[in-house]
C-alpha atoms as a PDB file:
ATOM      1  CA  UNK A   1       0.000   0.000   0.000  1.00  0.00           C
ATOM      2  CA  UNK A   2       1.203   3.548  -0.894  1.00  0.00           C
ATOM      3  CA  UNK A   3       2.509   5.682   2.291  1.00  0.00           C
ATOM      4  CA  UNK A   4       0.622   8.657   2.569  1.00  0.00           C
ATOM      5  CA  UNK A   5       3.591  10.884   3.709  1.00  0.00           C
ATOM      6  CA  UNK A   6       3.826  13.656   1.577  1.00  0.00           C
ATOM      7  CA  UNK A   7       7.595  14.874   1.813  1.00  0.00           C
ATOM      8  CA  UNK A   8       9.401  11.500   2.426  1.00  0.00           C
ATOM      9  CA  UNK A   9      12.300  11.256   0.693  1.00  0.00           C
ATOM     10  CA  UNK A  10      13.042   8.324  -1.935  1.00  0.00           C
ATOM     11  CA  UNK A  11      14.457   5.246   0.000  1.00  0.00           C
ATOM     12  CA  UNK A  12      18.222   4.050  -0.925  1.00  0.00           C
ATOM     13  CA  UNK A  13      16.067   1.249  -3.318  1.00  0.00           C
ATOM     14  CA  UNK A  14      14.206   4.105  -5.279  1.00  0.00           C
ATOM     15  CA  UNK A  15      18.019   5.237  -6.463  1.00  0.00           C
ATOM     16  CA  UNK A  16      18.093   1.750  -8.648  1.00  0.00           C
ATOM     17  CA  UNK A  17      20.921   1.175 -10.378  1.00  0.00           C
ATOM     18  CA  UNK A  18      23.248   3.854  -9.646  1.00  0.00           C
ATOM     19  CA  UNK A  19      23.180   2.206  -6.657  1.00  0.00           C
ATOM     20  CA  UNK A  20      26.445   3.544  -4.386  1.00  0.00           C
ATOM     21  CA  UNK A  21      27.532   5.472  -7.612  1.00  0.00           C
ATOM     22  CA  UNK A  22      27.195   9.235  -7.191  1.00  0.00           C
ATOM     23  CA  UNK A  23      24.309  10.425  -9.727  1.00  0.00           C
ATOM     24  CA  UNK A  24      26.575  12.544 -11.665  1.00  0.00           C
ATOM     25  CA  UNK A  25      28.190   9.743 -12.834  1.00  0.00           C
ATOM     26  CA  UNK A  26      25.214   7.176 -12.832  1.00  0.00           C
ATOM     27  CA  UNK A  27      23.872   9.460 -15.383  1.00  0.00           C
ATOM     28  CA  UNK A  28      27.009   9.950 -17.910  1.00  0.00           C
ATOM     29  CA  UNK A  29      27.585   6.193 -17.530  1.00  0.00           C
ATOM     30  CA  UNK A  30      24.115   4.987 -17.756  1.00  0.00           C
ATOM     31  CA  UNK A  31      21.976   3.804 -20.564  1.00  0.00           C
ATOM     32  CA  UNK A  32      19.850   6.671 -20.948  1.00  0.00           C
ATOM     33  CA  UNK A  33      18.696   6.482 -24.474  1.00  0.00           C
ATOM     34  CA  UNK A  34      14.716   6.422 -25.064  1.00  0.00           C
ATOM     35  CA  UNK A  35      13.741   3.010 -24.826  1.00  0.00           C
ATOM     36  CA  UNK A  36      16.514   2.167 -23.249  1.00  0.00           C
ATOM     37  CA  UNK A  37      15.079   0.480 -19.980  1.00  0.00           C
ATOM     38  CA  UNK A  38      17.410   1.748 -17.500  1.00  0.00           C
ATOM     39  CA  UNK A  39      16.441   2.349 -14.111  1.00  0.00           C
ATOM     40  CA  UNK A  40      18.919   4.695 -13.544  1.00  0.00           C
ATOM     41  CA  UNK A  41      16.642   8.179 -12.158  1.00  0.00           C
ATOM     42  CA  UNK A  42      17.333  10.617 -15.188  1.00  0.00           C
ATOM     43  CA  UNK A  43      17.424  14.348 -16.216  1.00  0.00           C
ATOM     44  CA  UNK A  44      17.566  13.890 -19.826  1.00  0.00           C
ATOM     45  CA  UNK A  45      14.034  15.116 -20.900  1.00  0.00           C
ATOM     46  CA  UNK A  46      13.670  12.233 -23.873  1.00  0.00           C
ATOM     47  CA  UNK A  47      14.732   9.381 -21.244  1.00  0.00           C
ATOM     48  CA  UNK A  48      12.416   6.414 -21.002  1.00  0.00           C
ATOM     49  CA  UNK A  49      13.271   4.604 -17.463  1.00  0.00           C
ATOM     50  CA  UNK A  50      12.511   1.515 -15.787  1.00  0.00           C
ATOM     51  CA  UNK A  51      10.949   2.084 -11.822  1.00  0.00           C
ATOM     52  CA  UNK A  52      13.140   0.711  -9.676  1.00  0.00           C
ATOM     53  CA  UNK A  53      11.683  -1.043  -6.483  1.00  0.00           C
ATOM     54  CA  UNK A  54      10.842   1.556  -3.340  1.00  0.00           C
ATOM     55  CA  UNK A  55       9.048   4.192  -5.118  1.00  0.00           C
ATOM     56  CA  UNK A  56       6.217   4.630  -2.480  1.00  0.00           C
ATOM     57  CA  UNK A  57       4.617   8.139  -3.407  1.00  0.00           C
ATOM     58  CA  UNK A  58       5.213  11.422  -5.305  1.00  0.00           C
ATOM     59  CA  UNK A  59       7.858  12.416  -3.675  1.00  0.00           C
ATOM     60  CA  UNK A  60       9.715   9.478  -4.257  1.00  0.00           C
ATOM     61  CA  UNK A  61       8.963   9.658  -7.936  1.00  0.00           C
ATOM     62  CA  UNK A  62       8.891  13.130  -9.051  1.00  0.00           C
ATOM     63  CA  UNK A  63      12.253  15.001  -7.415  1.00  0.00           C
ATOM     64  CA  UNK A  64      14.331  11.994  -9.107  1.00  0.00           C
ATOM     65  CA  UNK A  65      12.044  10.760 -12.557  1.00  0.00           C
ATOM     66  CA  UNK A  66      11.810  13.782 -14.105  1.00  0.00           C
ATOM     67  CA  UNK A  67      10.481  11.927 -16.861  1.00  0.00           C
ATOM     68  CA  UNK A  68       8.527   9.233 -14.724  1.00  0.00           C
ATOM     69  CA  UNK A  69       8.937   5.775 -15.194  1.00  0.00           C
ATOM     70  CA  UNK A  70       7.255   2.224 -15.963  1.00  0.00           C
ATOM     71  CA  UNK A  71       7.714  -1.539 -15.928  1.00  0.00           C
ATOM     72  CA  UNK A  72       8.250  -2.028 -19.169  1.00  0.00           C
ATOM     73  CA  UNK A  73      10.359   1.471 -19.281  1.00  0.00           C
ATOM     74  CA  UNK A  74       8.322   2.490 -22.880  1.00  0.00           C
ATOM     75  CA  UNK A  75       6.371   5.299 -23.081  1.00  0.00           C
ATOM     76  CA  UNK A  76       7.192   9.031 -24.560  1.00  0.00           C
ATOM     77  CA  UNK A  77       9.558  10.514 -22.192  1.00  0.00           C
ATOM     78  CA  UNK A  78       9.459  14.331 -23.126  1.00  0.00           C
ATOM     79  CA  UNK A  79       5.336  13.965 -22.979  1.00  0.00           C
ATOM     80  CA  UNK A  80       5.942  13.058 -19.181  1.00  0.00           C
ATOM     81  CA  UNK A  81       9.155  15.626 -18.734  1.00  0.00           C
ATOM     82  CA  UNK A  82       6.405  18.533 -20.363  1.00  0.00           C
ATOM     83  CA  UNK A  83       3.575  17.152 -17.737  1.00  0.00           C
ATOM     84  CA  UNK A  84       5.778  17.229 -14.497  1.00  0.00           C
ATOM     85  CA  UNK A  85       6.797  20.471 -14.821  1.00  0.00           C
ATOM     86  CA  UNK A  86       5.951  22.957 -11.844  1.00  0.00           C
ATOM     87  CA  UNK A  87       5.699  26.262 -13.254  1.00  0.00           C
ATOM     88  CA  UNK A  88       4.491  29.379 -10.444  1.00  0.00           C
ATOM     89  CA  UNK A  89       1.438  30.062  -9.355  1.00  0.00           C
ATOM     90  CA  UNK A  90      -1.280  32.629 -10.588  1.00  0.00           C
ATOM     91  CA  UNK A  91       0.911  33.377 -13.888  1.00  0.00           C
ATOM     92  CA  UNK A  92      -0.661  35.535 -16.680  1.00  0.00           C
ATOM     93  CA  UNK A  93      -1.514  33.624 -19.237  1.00  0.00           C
ATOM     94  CA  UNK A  94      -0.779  34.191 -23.306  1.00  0.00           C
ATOM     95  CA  UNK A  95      -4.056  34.346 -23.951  1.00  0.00           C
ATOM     96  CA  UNK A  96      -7.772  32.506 -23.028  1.00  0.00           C
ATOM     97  CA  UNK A  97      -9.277  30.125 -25.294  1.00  0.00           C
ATOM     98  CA  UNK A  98     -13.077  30.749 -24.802  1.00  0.00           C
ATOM     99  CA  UNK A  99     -14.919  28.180 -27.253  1.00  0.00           C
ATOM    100  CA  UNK A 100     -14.202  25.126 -29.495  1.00  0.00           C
ATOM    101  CA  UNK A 101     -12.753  27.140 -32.323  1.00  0.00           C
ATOM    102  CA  UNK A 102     -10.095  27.932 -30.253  1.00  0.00           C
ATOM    103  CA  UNK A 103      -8.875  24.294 -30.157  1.00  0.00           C
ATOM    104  CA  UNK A 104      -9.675  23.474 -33.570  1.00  0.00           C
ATOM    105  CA  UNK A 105      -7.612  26.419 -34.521  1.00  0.00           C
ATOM    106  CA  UNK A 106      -4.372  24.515 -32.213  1.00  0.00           C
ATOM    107  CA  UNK A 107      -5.802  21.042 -33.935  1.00  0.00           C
ATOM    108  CA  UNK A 108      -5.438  22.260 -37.759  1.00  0.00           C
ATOM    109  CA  UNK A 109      -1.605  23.653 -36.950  1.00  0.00           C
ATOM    110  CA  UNK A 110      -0.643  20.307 -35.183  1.00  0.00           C
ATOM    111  CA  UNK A 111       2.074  18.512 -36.744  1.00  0.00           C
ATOM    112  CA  UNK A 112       0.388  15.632 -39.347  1.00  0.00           C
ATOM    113  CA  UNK A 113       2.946  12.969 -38.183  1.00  0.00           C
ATOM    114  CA  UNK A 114       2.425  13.597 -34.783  1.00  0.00           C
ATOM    115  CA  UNK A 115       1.987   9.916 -32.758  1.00  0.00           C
ATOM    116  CA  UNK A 116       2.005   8.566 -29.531  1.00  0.00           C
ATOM    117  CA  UNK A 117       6.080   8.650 -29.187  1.00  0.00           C
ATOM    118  CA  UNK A 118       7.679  11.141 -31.163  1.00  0.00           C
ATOM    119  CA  UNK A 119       6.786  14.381 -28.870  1.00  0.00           C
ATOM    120  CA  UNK A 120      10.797  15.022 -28.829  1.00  0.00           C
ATOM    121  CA  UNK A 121      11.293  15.320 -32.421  1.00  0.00           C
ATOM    122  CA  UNK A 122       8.809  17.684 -33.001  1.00  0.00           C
ATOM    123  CA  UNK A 123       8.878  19.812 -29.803  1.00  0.00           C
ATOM    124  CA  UNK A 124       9.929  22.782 -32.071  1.00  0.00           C
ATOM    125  CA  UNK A 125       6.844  22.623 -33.877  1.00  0.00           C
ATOM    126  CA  UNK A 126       4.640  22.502 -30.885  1.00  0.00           C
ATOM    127  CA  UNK A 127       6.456  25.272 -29.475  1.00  0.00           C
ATOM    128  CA  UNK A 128       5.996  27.345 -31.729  1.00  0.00           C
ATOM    129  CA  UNK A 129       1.942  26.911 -30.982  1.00  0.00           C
ATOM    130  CA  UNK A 130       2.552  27.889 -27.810  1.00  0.00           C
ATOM    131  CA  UNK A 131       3.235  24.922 -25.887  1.00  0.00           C
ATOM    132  CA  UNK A 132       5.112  24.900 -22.604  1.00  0.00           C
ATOM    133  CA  UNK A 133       3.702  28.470 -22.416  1.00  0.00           C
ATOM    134  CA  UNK A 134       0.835  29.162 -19.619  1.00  0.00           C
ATOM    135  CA  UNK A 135      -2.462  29.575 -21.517  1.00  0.00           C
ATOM    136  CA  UNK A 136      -5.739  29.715 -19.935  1.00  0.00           C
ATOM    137  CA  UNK A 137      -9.623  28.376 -21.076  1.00  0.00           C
ATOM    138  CA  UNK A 138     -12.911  29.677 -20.059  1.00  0.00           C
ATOM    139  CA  UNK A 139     -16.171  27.057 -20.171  1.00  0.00           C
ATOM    140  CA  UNK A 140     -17.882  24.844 -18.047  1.00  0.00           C
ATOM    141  CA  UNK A 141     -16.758  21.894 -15.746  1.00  0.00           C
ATOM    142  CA  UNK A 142     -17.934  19.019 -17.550  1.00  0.00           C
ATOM    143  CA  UNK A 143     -16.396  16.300 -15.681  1.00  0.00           C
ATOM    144  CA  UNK A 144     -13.453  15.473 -12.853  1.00  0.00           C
ATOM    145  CA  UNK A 145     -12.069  12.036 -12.780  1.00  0.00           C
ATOM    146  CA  UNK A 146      -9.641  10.997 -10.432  1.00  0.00           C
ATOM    147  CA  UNK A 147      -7.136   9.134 -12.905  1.00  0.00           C
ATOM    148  CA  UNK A 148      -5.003   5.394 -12.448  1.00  0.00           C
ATOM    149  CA  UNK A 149      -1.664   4.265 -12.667  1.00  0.00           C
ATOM    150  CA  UNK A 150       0.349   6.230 -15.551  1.00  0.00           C
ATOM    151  CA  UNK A 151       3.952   6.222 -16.209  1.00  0.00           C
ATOM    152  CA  UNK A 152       3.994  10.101 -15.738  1.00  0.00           C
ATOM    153  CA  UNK A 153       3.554   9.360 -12.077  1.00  0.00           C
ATOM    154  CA  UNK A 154       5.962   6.298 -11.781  1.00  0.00           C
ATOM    155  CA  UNK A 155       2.689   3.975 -12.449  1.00  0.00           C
ATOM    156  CA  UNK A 156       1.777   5.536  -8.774  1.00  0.00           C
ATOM    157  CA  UNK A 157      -1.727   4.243  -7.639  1.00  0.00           C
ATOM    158  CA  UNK A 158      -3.023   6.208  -4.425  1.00  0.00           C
ATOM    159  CA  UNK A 159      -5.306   9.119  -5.165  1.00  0.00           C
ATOM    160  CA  UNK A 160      -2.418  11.246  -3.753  1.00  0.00           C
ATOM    161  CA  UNK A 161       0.044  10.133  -6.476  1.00  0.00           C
ATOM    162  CA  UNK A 162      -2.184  10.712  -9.295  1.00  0.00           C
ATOM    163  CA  UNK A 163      -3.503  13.012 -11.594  1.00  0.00           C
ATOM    164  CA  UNK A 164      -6.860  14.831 -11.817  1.00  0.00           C
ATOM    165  CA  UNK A 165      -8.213  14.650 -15.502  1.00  0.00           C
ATOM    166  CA  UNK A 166     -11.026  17.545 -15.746  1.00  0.00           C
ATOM    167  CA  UNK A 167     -13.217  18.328 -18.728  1.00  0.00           C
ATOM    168  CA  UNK A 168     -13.744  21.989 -19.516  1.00  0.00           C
ATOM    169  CA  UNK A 169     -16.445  22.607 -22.457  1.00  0.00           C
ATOM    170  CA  UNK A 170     -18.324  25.249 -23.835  1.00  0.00           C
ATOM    171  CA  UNK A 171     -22.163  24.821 -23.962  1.00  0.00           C
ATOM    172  CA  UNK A 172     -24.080  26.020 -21.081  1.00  0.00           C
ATOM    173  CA  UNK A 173     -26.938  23.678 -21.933  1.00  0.00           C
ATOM    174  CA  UNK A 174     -24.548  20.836 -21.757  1.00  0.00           C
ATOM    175  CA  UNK A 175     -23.591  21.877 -18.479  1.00  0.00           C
ATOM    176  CA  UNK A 176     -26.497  21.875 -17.055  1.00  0.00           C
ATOM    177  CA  UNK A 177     -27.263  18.471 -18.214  1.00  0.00           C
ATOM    178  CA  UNK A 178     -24.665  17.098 -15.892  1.00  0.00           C
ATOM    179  CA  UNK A 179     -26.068  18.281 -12.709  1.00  0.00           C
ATOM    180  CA  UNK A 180     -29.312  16.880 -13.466  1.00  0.00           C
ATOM    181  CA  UNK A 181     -28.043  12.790 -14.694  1.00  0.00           C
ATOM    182  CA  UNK A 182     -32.216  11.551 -14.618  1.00  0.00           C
ATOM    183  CA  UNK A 183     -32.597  14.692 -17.247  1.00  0.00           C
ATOM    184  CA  UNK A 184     -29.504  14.147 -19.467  1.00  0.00           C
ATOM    185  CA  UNK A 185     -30.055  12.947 -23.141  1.00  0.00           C
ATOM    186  CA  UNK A 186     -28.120  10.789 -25.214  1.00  0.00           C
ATOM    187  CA  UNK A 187     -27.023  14.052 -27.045  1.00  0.00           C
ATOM    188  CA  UNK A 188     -26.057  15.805 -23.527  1.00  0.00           C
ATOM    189  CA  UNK A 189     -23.941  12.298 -22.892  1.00  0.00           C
ATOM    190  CA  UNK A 190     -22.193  12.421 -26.385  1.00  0.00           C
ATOM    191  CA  UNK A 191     -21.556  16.157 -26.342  1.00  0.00           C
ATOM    192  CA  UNK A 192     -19.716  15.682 -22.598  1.00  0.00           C
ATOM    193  CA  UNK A 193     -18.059  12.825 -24.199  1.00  0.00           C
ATOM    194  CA  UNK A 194     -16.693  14.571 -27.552  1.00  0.00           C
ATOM    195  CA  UNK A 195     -16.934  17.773 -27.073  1.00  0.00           C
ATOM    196  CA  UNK A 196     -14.806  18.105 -23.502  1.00  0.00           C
ATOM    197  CA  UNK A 197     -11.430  19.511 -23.567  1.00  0.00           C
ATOM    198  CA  UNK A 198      -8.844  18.472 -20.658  1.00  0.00           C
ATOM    199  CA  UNK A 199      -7.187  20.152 -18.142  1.00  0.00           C
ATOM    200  CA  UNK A 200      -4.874  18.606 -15.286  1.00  0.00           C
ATOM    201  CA  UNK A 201      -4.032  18.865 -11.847  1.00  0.00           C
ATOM    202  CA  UNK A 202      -0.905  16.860 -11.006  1.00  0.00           C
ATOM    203  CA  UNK A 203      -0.323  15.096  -7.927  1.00  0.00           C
ATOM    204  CA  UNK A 204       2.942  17.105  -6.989  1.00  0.00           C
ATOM    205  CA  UNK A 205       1.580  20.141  -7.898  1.00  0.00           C
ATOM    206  CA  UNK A 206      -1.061  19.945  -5.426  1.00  0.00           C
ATOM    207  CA  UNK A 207       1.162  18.447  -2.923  1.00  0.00           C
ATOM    208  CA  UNK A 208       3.503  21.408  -2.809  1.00  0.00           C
ATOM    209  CA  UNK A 209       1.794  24.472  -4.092  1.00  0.00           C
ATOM    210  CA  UNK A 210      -2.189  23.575  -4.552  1.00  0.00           C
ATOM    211  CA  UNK A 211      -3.673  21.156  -1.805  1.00  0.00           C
ATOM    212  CA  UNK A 212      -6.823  22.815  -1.058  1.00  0.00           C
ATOM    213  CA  UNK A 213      -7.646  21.133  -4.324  1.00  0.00           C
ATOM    214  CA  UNK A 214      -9.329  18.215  -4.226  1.00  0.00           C
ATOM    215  CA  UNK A 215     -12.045  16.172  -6.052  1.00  0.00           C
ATOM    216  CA  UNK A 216     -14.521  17.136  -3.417  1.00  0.00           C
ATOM    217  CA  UNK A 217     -14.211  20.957  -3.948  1.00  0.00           C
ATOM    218  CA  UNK A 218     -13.796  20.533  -8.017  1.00  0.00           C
ATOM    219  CA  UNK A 219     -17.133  17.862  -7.841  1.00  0.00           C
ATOM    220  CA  UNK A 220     -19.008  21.363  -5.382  1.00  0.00           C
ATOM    221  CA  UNK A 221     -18.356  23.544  -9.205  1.00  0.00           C
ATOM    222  CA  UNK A 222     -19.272  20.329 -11.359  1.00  0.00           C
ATOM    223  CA  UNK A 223     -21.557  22.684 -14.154  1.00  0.00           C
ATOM    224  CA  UNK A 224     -19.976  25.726 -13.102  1.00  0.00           C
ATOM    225  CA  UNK A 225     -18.680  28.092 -15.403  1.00  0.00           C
ATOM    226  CA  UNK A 226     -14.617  28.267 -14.772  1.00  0.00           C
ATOM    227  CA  UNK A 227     -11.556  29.851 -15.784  1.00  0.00           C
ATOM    228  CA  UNK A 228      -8.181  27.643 -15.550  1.00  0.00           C
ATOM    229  CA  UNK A 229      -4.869  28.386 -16.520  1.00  0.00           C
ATOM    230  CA  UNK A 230      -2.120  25.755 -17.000  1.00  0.00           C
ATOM    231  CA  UNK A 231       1.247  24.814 -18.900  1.00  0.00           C
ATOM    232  CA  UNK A 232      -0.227  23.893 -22.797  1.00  0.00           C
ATOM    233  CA  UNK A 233       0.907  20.894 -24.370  1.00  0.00           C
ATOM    234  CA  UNK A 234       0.101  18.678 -26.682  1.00  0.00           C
ATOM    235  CA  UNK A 235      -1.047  15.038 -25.417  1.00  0.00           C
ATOM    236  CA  UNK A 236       0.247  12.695 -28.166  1.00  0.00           C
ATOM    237  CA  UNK A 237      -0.230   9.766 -26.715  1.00  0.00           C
ATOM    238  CA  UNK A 238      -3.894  10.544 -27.374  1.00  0.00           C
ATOM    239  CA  UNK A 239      -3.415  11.757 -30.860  1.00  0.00           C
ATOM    240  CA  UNK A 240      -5.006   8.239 -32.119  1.00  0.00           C
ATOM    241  CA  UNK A 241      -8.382   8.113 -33.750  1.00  0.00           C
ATOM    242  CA  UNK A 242     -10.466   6.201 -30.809  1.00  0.00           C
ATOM    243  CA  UNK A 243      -8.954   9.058 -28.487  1.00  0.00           C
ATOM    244  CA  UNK A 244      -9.180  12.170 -30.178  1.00  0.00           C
ATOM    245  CA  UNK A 245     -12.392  13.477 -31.629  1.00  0.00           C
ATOM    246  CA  UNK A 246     -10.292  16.723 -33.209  1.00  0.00           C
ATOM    247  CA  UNK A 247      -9.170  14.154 -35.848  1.00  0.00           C
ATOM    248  CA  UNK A 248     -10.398  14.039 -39.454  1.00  0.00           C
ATOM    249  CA  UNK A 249     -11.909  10.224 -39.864  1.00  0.00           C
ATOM    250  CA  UNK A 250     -12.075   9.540 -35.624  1.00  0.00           C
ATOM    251  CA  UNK A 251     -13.906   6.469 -33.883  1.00  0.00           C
ATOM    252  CA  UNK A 252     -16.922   6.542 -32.579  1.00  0.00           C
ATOM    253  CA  UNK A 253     -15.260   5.647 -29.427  1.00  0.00           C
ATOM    254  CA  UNK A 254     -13.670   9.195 -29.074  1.00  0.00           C
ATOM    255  CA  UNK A 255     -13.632  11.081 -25.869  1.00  0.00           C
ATOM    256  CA  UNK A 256     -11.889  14.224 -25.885  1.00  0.00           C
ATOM    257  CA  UNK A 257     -12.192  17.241 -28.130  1.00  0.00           C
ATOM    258  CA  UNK A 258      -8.427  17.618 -28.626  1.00  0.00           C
ATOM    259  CA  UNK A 259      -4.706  16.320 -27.818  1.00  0.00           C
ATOM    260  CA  UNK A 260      -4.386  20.092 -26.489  1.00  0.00           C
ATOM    261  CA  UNK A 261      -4.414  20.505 -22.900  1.00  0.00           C
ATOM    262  CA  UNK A 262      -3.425  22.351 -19.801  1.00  0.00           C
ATOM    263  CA  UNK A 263      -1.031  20.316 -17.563  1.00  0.00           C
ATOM    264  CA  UNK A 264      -0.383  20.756 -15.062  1.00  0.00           C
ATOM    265  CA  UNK A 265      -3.355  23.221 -14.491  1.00  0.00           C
ATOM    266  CA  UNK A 266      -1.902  26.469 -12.370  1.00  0.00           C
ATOM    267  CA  UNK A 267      -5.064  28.365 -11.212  1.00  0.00           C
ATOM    268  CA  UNK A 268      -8.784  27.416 -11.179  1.00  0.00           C
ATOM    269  CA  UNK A 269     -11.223  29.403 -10.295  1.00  0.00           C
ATOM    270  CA  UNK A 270     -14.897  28.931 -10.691  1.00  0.00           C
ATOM    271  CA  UNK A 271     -18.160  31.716 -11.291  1.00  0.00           C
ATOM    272  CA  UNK A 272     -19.549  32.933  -8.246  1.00  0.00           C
ATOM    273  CA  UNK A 273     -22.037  34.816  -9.897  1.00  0.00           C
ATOM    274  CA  UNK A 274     -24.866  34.112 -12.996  1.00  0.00           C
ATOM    275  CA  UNK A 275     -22.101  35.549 -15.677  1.00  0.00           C
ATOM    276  CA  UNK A 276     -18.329  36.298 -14.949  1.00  0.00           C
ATOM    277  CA  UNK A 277     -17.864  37.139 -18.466  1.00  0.00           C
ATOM    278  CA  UNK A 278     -19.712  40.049 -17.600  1.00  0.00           C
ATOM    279  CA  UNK A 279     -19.148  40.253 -13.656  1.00  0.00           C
ATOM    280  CA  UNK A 280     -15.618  39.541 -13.293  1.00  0.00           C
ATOM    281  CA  UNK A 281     -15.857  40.111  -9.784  1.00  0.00           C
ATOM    282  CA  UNK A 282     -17.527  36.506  -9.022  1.00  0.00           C
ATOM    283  CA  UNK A 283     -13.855  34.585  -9.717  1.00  0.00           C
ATOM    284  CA  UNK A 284     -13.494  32.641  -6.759  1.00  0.00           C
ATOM    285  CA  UNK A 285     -10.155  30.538  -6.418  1.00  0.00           C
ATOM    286  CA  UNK A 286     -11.002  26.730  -6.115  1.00  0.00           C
ATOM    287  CA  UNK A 287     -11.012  25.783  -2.547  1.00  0.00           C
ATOM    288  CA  UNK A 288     -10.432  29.481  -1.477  1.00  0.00           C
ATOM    289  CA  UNK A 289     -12.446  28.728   2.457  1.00  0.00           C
ATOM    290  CA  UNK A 290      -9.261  25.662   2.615  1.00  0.00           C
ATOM    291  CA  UNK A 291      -6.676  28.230   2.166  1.00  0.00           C
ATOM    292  CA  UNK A 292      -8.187  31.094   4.428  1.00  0.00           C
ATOM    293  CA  UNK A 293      -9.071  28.640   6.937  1.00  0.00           C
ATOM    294  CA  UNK A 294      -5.003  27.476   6.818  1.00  0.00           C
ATOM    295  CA  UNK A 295      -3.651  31.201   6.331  1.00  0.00           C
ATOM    296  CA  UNK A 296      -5.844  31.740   9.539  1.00  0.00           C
ATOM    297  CA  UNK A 297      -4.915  28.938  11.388  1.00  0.00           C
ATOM    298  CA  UNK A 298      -1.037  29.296  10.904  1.00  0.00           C
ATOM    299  CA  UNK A 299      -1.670  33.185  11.917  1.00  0.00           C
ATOM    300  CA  UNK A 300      -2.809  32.198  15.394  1.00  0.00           C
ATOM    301  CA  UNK A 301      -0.598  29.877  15.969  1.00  0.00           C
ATOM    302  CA  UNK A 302       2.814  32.613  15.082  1.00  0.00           C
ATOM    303  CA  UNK A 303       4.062  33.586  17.896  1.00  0.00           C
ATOM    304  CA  UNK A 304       2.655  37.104  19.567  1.00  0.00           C
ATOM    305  CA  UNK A 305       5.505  39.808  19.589  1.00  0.00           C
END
C-alpha cells in the first residue's frame, strides 16, 4: 500500500541502479537512451526509465524521474518531462481560449505525423503553438475524474500520487445536463463525451503548491462556469483516432475534443455569480475557504511579539 507521507524522501532502493555510484556519474555512464530500460533516475528530458523497487509516493517519484517511469520502461519521455513540470502560481496567461474554435484552430496547426512517441522530435513545432507556455480556457466543468496508474507518475496508484483529468467545455446547456443525470439525453452524454477539452491537476503540484484542491471541492463547481490556466501541451499519446475526436476520420469511441491541454493546471477558479464574463468580480479561487481557513490557522498559531 502507498505511504501517505507527503515529503518523504526516496528510499536508498528508489536510487536503482546507480546504486552507491554518485548520480553525476550514474547518469554519464548509464543507458539513458529512449527506450533504453534503464532504471537509472534521469534528467535527460527524452529518457524512457525503468521504476526501480521503493518508489512509495510522489515524492519518491517526481524530485528523481523527471520523466517518470514504468515496468516495461516504454512510453514518450518528453510527454511526461512537459507534464511534471511545476511552473508558479497565478501566472498571466498568453491568452484565453473561450470556445471550441479555439482548439480546432491549435488542432489544424498540429504537426500531421504527430503519434504517440515522437513528442521530442517535433517539440519545435509545438512550441511554436505555444506549448510549454501558460495559456488559460474559459467554459464549463464538464467532468473530474480521479485518474489510475500512468507512467507520468511512476505507475503511482493512491489518489495522492495521481492526476486529476477535468473536462472543460463550452455549452451552457450541456452543463447543465450534468447536474441533473435523470434529465440528461443521449445528445447531452455524447456532447460531454466529444466535445470536452482536458485540463490537469498533477499530484505534486497539489502536494507542494495547490492542496486545497481536491475532487470534493472541483465535484461542489461540477456545471460551473470556470476559468483555468495551466502549462499547454500537446497530449500525443492521445493523438489516435479512438482518443481524439479533433481528428479528421475519428472512432466513434472518441472522448476528448483535442490532444491540447493544460497540464499541469496552475489556477482554477470557478463563477460565483450568474455571468463572470460580464461580472468579473464573481472569480473565486477553487477551494479558497481551505486556504483562508489554513492562512488563519497558521496566523494564530505565530508567535505574539
Amino acid at each position: 500500500m502507498a505511504a501517505k507521507g507527503r515529503k518523504t524522501k526516496a528510499s536508498p532502493a528508489a536510487l536503482g541502479a546507480a546504486g552507491a555510484i554518485p548520480l553525476a556519474l550514474a547518469l554519464t555512464v548509464g543507458n539513458l537512451t529512449p527506450g533504453g530500460g534503464s532504471n537509472v533516475p534521469t534528467t535527460d528530458p527524452n529518457a524512457s526509465v525503468k521504476c526501480a523497487e521503493g518508489i512509495e509516493n510522489y515524492s519518491g517519484c517526481h524530485p528523481s524521474y523527471q520523466t517518470g517511469c514504468s515496468v516495461a520502461g516504454k512510453y514518450d519521455g518528453y510527454l511526461n518531462f512537459l507534464k511534471n513540470k511545476e511552473p508558479a502560481r497565478n501566472l498571466t496567461p498568453v491568452k484565453f481560449f473561450t470556445s471550441a474554435a479555439d482548439y480546432q484552430g491549435l488542432d489544424s496547426q498540429t504537426p500531421k505525423d504527430l503519434a504517440p512517441s515522437n513528442h521530442f522530435d517535433l517539440k519545435d513545432d509545438l512550441a511554436k503553438l505555444g506549448e510549454g507556455q501558460e495559456y488559460g480556457v474559459v467554459g464549463y466543468l464538464y467532468y473530474v475524474k480521479q485518474e489510475g496508474a500512468e507512467s507520468s507518475n511512476c505507475e503511482l496508484t493512491s489518489p495522492d500520487d495521481t492526476d486529476f483529468h477535468i473536462g472543460i467545455g463550452f455549452d451552457k446547456n450541456v452543463a447543465a445536463s450534468v447536474l441533473s443525470p435523470s434529465k440528461e439525453t443521449a445528445a447531452d452524454k455524447l456532447a460531454v463525451k466529444e466535445t470536452a477539452v482536458v485540463v490537469e491537476m498533477t499530484p505534486q503540484y497539489r502536494g507542494d503548491l495547490a492542496p486545497e484542491w481536491t475532487i470534493e471541492v472541483l465535484k461542489q463547481v461540477l456545471g460551473k462556469q470556470v476559468r483555468v490556466v495551466g502549462q499547454l501541451m500537446a497530449d500525443n499519446e492521445h493523438n489516435v483516432p479512438k482518443d481524439n475526436c479533433g481528428l479528421a476520420g475519428h472512432e466513434a469511441s472518441c472522448w476528448r475534443a483535442s490532444i491540447w491541454e493544460l497540464h499541469p493546471v496552475t489556477s482554477f477558479q470557478w463563477c460565483n455569480a450568474a455571468d463572470c464574463t460580464q461580472d468579473p468580480s464573481g472569480w473565486t479561487d477553487l477551494g479558497s475557504e481551505l486556504r483562508s481557513a489554513s492562512t488563519t490557522t497558521a496566523q494564530d498559531q505565530a508567535p505574539k511579539k
